[in-house]
Protein backbone atom coordinates (compact mmCIF):
# COMPACT_ATOMS: atom_id res chain seq x y z
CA UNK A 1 111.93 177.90 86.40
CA UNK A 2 111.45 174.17 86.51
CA UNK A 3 111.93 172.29 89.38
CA UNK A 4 112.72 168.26 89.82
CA UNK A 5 112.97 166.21 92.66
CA UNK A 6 116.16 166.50 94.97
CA UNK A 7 118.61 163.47 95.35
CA UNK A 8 117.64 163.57 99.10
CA UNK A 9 113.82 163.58 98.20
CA UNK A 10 114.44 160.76 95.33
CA UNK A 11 116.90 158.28 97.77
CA UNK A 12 113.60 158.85 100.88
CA UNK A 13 110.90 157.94 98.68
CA UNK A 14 112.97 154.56 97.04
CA UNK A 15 113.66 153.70 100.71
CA UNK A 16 109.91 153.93 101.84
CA UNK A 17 109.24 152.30 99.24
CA UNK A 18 111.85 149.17 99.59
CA UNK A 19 110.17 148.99 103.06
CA UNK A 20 106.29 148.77 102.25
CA UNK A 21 107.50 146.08 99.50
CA UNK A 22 109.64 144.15 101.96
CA UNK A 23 106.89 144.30 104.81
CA UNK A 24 104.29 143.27 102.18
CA UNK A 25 106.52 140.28 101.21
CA UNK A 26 106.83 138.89 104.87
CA UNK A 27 103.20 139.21 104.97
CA UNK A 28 102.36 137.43 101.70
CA UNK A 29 105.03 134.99 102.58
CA UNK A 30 103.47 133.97 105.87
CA UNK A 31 99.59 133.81 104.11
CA UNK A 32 101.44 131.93 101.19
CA UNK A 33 103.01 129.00 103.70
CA UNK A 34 99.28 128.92 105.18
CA UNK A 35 97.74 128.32 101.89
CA UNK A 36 99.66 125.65 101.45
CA UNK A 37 99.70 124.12 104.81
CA UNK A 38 95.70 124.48 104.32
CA UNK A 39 95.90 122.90 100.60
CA UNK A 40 98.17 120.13 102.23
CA UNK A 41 95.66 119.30 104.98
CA UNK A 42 92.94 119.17 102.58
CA UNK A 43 94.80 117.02 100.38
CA UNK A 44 95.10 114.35 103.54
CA UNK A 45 91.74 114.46 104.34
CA UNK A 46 90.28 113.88 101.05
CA UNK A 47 92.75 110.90 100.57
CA UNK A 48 92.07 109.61 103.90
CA UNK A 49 87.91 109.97 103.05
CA UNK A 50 89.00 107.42 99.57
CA UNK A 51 90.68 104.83 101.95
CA UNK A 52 88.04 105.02 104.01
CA UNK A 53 85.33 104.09 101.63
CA UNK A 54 87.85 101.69 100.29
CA UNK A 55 88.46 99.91 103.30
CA UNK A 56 84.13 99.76 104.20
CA UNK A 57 83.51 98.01 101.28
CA UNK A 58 85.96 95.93 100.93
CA UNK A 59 85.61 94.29 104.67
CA UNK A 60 81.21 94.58 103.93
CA UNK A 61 82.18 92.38 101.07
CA UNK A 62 84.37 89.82 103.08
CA UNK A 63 83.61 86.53 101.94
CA UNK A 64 84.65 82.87 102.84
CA UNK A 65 86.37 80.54 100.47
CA UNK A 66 85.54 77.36 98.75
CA UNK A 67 89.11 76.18 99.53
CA UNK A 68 90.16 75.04 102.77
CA UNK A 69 93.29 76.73 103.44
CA UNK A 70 92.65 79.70 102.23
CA UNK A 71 92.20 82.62 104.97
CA UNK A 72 89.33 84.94 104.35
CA UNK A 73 91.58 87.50 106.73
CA UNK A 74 95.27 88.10 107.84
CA UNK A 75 96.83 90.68 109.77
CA UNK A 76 101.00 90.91 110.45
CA UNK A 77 101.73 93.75 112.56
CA UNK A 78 104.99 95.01 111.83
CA UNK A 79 106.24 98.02 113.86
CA UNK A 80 109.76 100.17 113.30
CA UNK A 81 110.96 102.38 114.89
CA UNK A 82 107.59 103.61 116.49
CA UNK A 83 105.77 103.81 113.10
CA UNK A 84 103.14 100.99 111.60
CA UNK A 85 103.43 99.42 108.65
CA UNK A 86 100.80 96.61 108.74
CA UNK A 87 99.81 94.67 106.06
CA UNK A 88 96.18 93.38 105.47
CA UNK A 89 94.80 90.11 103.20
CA UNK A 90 91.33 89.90 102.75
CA UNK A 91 88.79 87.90 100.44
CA UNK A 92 86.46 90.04 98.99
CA UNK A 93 83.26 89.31 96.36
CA UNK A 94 83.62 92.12 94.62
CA UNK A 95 80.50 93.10 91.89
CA UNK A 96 80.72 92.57 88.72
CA UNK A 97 83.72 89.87 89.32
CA UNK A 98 83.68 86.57 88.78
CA UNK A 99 85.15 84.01 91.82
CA UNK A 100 86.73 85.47 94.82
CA UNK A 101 89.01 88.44 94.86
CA UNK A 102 92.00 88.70 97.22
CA UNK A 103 92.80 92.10 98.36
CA UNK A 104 95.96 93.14 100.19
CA UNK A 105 96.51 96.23 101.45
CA UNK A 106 100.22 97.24 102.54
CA UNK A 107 103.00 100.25 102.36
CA UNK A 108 105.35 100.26 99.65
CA UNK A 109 109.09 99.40 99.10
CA UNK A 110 109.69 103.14 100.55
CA UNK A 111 107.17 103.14 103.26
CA UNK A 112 105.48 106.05 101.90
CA UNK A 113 102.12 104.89 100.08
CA UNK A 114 99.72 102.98 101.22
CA UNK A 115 98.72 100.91 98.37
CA UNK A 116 95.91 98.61 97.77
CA UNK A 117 96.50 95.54 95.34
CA UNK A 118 93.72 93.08 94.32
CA UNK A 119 93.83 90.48 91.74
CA UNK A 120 91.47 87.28 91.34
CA UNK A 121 92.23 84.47 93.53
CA UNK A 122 92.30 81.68 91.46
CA UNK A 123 93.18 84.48 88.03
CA UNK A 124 96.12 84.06 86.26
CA UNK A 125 96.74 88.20 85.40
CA UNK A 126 98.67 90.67 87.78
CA UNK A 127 97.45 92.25 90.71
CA UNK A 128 95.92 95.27 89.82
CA UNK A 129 97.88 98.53 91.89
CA UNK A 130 96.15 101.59 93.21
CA UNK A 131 98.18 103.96 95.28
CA UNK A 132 95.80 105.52 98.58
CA UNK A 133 98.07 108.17 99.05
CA UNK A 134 101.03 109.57 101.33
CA UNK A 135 101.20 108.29 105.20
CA UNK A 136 103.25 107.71 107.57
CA UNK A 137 101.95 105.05 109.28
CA UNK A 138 99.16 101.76 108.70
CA UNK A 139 97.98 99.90 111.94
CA UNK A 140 95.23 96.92 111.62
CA UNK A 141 93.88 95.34 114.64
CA UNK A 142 91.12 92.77 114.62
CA UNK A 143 88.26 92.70 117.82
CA UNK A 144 88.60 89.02 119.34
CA UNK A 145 85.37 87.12 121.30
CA UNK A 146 86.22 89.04 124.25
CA UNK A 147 86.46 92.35 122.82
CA UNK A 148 90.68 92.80 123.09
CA UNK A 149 91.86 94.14 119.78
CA UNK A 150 94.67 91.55 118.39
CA UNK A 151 97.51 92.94 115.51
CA UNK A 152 97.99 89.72 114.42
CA UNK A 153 94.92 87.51 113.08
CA UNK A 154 94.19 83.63 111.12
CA UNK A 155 97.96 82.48 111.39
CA UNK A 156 97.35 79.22 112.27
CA UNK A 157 94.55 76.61 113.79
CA UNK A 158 90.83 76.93 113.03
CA UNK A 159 89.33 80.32 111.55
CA UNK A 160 87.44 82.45 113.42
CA UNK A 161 86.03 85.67 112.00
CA UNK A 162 86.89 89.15 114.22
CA UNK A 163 84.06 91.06 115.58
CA UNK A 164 85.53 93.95 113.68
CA UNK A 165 88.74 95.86 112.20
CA UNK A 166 90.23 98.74 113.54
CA UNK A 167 92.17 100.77 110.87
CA UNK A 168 94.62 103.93 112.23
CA UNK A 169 96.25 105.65 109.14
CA UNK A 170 98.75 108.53 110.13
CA UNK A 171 99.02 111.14 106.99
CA UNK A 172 102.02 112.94 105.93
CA UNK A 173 101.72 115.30 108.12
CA UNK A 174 100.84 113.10 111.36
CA UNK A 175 97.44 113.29 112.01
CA UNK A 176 95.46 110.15 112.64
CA UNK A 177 92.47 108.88 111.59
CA UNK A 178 90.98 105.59 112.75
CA UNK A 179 88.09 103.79 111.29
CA UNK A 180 86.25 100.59 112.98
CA UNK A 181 84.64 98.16 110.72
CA UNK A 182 82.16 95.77 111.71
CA UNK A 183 82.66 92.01 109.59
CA UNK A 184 80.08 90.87 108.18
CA UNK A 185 80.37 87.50 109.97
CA UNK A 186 82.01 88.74 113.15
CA UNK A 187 78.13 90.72 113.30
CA UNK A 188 76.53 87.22 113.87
């Protein structure tokens, strides 16, 4: 005589076995939203080492102009709602270019992206766009003479170069990372 499984026997093992799977996907779940939180922070901090090396050669590479008028460095400081959205001119020799190149570094129409735009001063083509990556916020300070750090910098009157930048980013997810840069004329 052959003999199955009860209904009894059949409806315990389906329900032990609707509990291991819905224990195992809570755990999964949990190391799935930290895989992601961990590929997230990654993401930040490899975007945040680019604007980095971005923003260290561009400022080594600061360079007067020919023209009178023209600033070789401006900072606005523009703060809502407790967030920074600076924006940054500077006059760079870049290698391999001709002339002076004018590089301006700001957040875009959504406040989202920090974006870098440079384009030939005296050139007649568009600025050429690169996006840095997702933040929150973009603060630029400038060292004075007497070693204050000023958010606003070369509005008006006579030139004088800053001892050095200070540049706080705040990523996406709100972690900041600050990065001082020496001029190359404030050094003198």
């Amino acid at each position: 005589m052959s003999r199955g499984f009860t209904l009894i026997e059949m409806l315990a093992v389906v329900t032990v076995f609707a509990m291991i799977a819905g224990i195992s996907y809570g755990v999964l779940g949990v190391a799935g939203d930290g895989f992601l939180r961990l590929q997230a922070m990654r993401d930040a901090q490899e975007a945040s080492s680019w604007m980095g090396r971005l923003l260290r050669q561009d400022c080594g590479m600061m360079s007067g102009s020919e023209v009178k008028n023209t600033r070789p460095l401006r900072l606005n400081g523009d703060t809502r709602g407790g967030s920074n959205f600076d924006e940054l001119w500077l006059l760079v020799r870049e290698p391999g270019k001709p002339g002076i190149t004018e590089v301006y570094y700001h957040m875009d129409a959504n406040g989202e992206q920090l974006v870098r735009e440079s384009r030939l001063l005296w050139g007649t083509a568009a600025p050429q766009r690169m996006q840095l990556g997702k933040v929150q916020s973009f603060r630029v300070e400038a060292m004075d003479a007497g070693g204050q750090w000023q958010n606003r910098w070369a509005t008006e009157g006579v030139f004088i170069w800053p001892r050095a930048l200070r540049v706080t980013v705040a990523d996406a997810m709100n972690q900041q990372t600050s990065w001082i840069l020496p001029t190359p004329m404030g050094l003198l």
